[in-house]
N, C-alpha and C. Protein backbone atom coordinates (compact mmCIF):
# COMPACT_ATOMS: atom_id res chain seq x y z
N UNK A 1 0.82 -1.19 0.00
CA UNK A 1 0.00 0.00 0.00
C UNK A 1 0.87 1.26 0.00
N UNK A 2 2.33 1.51 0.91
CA UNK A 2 2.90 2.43 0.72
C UNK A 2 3.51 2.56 -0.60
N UNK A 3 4.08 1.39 -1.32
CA UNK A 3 4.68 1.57 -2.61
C UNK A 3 3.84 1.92 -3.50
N UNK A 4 2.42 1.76 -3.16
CA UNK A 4 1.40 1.87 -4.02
C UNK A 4 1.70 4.12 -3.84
N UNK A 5 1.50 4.35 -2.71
CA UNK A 5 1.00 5.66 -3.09
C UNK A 5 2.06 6.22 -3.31
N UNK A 6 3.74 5.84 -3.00
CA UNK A 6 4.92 6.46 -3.11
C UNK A 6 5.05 6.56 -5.06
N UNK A 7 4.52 5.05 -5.52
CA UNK A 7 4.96 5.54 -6.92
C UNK A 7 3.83 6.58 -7.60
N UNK A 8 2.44 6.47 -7.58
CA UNK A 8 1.66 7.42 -7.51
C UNK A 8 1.83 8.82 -7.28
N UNK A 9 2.66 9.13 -6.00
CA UNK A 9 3.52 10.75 -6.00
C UNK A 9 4.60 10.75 -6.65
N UNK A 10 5.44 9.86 -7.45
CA UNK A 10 6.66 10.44 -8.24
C UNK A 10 6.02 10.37 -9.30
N UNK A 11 4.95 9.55 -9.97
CA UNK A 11 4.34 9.73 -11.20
C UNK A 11 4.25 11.22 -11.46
N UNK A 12 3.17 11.36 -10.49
CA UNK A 12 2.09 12.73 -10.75
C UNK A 12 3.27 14.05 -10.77
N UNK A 13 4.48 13.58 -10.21
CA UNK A 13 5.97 14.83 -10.05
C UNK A 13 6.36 14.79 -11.10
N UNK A 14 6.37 13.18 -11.71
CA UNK A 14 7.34 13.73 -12.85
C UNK A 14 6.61 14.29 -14.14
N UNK A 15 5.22 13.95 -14.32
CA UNK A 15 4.20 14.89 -14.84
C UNK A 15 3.90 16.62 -14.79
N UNK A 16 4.38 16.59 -13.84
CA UNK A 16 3.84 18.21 -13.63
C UNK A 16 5.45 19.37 -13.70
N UNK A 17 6.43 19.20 -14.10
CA UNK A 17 7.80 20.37 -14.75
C UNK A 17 6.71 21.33 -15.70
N UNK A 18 5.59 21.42 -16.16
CA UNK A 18 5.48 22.31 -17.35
C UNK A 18 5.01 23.22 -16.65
N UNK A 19 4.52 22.72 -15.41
CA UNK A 19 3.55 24.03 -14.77
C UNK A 19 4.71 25.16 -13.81
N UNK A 20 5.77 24.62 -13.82
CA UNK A 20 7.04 24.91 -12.69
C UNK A 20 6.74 26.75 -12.79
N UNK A 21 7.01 27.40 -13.58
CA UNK A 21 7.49 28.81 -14.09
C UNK A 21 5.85 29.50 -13.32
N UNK A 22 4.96 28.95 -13.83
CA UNK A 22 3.01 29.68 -13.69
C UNK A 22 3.47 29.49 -11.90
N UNK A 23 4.00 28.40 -10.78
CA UNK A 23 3.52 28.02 -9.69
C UNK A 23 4.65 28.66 -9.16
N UNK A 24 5.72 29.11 -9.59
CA UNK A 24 7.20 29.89 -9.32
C UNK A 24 6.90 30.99 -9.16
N UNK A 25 5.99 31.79 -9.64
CA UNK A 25 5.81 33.56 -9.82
C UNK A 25 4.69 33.06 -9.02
N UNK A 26 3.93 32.88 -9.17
CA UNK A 26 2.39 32.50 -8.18
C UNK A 26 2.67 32.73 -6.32
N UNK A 27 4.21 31.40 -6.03
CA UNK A 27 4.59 31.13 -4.98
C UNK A 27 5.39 32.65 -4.62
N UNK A 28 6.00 33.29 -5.03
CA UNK A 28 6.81 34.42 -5.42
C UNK A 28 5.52 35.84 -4.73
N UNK A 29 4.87 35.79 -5.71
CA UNK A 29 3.74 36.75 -5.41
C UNK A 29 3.11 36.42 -3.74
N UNK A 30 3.06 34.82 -3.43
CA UNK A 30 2.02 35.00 -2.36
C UNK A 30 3.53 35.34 -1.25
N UNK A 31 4.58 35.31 -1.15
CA UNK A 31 5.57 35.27 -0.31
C UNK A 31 5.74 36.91 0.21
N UNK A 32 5.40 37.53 -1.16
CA UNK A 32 5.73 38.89 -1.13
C UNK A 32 4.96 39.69 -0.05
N UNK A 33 4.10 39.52 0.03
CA UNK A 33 2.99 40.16 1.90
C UNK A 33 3.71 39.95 2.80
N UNK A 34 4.50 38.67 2.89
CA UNK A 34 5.12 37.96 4.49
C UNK A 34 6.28 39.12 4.18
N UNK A 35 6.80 38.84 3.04
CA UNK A 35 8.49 39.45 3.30
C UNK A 35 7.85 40.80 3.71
N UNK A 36 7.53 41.24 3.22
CA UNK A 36 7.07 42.67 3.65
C UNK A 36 6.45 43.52 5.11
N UNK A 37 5.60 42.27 5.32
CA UNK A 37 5.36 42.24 6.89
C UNK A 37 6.36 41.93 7.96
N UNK A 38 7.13 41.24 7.73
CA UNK A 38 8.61 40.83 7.99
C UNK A 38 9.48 42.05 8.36
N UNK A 39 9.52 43.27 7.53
CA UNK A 39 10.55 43.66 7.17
C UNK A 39 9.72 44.94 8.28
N UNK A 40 8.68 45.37 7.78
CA UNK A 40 7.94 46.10 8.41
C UNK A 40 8.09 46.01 10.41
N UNK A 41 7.54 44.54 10.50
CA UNK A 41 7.83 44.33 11.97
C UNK A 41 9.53 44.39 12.65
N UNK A 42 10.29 44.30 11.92
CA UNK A 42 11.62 44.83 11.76
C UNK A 42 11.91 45.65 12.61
N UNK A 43 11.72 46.99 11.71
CA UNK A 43 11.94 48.00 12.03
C UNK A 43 10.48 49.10 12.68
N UNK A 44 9.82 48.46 13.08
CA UNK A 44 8.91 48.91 14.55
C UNK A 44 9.60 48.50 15.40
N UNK A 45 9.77 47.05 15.64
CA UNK A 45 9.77 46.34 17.10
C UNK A 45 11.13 46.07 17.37
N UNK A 46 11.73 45.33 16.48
CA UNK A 46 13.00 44.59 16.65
C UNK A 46 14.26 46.29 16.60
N UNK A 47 14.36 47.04 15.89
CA UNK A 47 15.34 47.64 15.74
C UNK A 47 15.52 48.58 17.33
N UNK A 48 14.43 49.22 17.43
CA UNK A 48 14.14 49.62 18.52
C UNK A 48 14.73 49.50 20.19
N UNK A 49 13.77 48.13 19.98
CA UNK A 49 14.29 47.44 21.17
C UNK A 49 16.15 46.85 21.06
N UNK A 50 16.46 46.92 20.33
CA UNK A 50 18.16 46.61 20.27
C UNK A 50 19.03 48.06 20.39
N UNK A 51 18.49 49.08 20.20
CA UNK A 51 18.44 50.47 20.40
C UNK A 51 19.21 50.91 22.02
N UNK A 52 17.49 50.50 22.36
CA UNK A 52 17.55 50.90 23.84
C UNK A 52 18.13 49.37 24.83
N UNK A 53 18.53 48.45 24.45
CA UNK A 53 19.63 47.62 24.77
C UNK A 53 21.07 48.06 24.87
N UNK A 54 21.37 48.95 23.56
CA UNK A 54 22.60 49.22 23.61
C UNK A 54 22.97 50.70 24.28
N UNK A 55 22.07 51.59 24.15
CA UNK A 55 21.97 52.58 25.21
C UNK A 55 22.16 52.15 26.40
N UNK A 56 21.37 50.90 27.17
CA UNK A 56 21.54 50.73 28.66
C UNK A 56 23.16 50.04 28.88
N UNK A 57 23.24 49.09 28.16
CA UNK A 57 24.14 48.94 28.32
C UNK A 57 25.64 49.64 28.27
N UNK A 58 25.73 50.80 27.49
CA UNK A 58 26.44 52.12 27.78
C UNK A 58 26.82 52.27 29.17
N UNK A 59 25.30 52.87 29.41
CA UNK A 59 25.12 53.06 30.82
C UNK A 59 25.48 52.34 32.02
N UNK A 60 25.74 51.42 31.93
CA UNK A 60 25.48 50.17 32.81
C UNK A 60 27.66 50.37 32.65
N UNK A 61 27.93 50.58 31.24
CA UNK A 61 29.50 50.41 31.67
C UNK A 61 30.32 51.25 32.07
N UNK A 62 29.52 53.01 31.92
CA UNK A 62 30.15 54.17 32.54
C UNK A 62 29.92 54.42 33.70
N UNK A 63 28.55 53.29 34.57
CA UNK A 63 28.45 53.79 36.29
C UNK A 63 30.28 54.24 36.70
N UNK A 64 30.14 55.29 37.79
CA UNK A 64 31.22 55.02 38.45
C UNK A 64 30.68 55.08 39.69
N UNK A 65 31.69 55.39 40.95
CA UNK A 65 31.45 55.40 42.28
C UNK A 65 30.73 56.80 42.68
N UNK A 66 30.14 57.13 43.14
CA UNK A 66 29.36 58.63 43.66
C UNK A 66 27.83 58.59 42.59
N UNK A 67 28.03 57.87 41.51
CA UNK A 67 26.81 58.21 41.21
C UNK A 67 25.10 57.85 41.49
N UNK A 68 24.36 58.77 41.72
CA UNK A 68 23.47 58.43 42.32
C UNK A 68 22.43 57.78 41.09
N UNK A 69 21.47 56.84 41.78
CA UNK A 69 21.26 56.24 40.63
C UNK A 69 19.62 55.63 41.02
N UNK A 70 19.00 54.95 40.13
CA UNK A 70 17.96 54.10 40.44
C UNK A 70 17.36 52.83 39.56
N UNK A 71 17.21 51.94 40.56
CA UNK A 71 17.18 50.55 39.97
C UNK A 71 15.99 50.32 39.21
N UNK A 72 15.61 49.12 38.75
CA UNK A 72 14.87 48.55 38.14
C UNK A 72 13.60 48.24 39.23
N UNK A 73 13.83 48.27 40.38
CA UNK A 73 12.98 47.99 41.73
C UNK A 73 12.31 48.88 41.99
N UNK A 74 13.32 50.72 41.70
CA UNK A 74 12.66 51.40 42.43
C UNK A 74 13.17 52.17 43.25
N UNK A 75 14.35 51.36 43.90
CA UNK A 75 15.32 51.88 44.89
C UNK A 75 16.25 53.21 44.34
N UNK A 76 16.17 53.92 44.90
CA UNK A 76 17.51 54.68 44.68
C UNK A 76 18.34 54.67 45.72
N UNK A 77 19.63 55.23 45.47
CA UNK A 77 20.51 55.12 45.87
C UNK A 77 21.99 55.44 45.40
N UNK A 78 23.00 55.47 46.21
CA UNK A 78 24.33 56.31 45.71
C UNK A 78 25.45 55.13 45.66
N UNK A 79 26.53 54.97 44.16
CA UNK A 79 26.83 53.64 44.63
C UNK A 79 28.27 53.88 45.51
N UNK A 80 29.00 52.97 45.88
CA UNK A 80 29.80 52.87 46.91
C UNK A 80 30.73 52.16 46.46
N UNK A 81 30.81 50.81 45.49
CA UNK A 81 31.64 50.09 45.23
C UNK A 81 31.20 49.23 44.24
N UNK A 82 31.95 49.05 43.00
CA UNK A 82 31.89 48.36 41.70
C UNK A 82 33.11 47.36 41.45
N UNK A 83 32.44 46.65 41.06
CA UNK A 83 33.49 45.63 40.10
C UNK A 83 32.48 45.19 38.88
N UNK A 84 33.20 44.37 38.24
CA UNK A 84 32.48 43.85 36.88
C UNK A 84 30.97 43.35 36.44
N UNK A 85 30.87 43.10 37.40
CA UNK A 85 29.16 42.50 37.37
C UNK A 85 28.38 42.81 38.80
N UNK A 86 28.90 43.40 39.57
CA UNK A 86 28.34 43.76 40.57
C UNK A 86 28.68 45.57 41.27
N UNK A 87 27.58 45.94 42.13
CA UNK A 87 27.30 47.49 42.45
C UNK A 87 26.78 47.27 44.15
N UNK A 88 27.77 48.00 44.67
CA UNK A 88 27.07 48.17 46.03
C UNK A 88 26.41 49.53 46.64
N UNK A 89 25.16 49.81 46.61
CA UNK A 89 24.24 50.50 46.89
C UNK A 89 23.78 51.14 47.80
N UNK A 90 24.14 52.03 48.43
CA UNK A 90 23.84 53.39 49.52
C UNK A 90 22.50 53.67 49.39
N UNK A 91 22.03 53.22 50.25
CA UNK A 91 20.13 53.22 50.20
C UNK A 91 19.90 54.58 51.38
N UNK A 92 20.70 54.72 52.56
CA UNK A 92 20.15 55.29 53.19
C UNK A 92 20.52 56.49 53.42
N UNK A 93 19.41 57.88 53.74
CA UNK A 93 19.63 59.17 54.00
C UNK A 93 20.39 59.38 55.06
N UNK A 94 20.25 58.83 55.86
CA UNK A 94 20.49 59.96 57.21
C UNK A 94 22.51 59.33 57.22
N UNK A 95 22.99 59.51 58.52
CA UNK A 95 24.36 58.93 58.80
C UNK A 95 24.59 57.49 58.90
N UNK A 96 23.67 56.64 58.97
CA UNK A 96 24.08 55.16 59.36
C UNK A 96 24.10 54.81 57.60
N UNK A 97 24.57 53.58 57.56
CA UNK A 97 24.88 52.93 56.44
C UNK A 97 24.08 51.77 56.14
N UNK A 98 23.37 51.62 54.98
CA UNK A 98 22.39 51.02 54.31
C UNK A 98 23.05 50.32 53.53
N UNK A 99 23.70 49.14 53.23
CA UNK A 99 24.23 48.98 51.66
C UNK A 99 23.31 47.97 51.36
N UNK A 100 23.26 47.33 49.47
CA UNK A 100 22.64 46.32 49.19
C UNK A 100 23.47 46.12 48.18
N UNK A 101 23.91 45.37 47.56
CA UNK A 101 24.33 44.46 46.39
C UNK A 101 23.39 43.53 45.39
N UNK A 102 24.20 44.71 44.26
CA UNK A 102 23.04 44.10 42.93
C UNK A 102 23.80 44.25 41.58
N UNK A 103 23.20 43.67 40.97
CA UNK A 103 24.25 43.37 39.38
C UNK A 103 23.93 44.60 38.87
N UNK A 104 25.15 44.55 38.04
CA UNK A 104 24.66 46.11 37.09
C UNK A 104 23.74 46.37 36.56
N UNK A 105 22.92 44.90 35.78
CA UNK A 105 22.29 45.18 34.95
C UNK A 105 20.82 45.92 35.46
N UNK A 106 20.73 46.01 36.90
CA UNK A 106 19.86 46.19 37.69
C UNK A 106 19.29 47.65 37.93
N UNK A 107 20.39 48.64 37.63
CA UNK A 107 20.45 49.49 37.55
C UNK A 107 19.60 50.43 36.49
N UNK A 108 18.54 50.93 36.63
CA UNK A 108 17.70 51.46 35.48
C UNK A 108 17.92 52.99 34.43
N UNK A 109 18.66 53.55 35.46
CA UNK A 109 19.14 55.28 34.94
C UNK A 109 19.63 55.49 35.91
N UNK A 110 20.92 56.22 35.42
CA UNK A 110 21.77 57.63 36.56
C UNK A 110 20.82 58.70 36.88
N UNK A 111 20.90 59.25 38.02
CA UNK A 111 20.38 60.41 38.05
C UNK A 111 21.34 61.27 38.08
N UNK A 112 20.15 62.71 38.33
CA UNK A 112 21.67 64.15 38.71
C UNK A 112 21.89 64.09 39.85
N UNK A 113 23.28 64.54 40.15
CA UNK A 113 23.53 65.00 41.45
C UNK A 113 22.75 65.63 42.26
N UNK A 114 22.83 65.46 43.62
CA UNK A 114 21.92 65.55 44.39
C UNK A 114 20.28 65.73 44.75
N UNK A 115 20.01 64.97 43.91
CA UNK A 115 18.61 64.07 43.36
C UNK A 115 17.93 63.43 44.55
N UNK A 116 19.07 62.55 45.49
CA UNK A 116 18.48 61.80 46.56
C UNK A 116 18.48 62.93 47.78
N UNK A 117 19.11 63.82 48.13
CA UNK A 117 19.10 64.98 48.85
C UNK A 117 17.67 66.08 48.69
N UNK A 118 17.23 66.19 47.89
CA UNK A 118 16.23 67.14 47.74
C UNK A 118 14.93 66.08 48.01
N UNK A 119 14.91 65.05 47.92
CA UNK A 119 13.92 64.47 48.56
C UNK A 119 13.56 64.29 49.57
């Protein structure tokens, strides 16, 4: 039964080369909406967002020490101490010492100087 329908589909294949060129432009034409929608969703969504990836990440590699800053949480805070993948975080106003430790990437925007003071 399978050899039955396997030679049945190379028949009917090797029958049908004349139509190749009519089902080539046909296939061609219906492709042309996708590529286009494709290209379209591109550059809305995709370019964008790789945009503001590479902006943060800027950001994320010029922190230095004193700058005051605020996380992805919410927190602000002034940092205190960096190394490569990690930021230690001055949470608190008054004289005692608050710290927290968090990855860079955690970090949402610098602020201006004395930002956490006027609050």
């Amino acid at each position: 039964m399978f050899t039955d329908l396997l030679i049945a589909t190379l028949n009917q294949a090797a029958t049908a080369p004349a139509a190749t060129n009519q089902s080539l432009a046909g296939t061609i034409t219906g492709l042309l909406p996708m590529i286009l929608m494709f290209g379209v969703l591109w550059f809305l969504l995709v370019r964008p967002q790789m945009k503001r990836q590479k902006e943060h990440r800027k950001m994320v590699e010029t922190l230095a020490v004193g700058n005051e800053v605020i996380t992805t949480g919410g927190i602000l805070g002034k940092i205190t101490h960096l190394t490569d993948n990690y930021i230690t975080l001055d949470i608190s106003k008054s004289d005692q010492v608050v710290e927290i430790l968090l990855q860079r990437v955690a970090i949402a925007a610098v602020l201006p100087k004395g930002t956490i003071k006027d609050l």
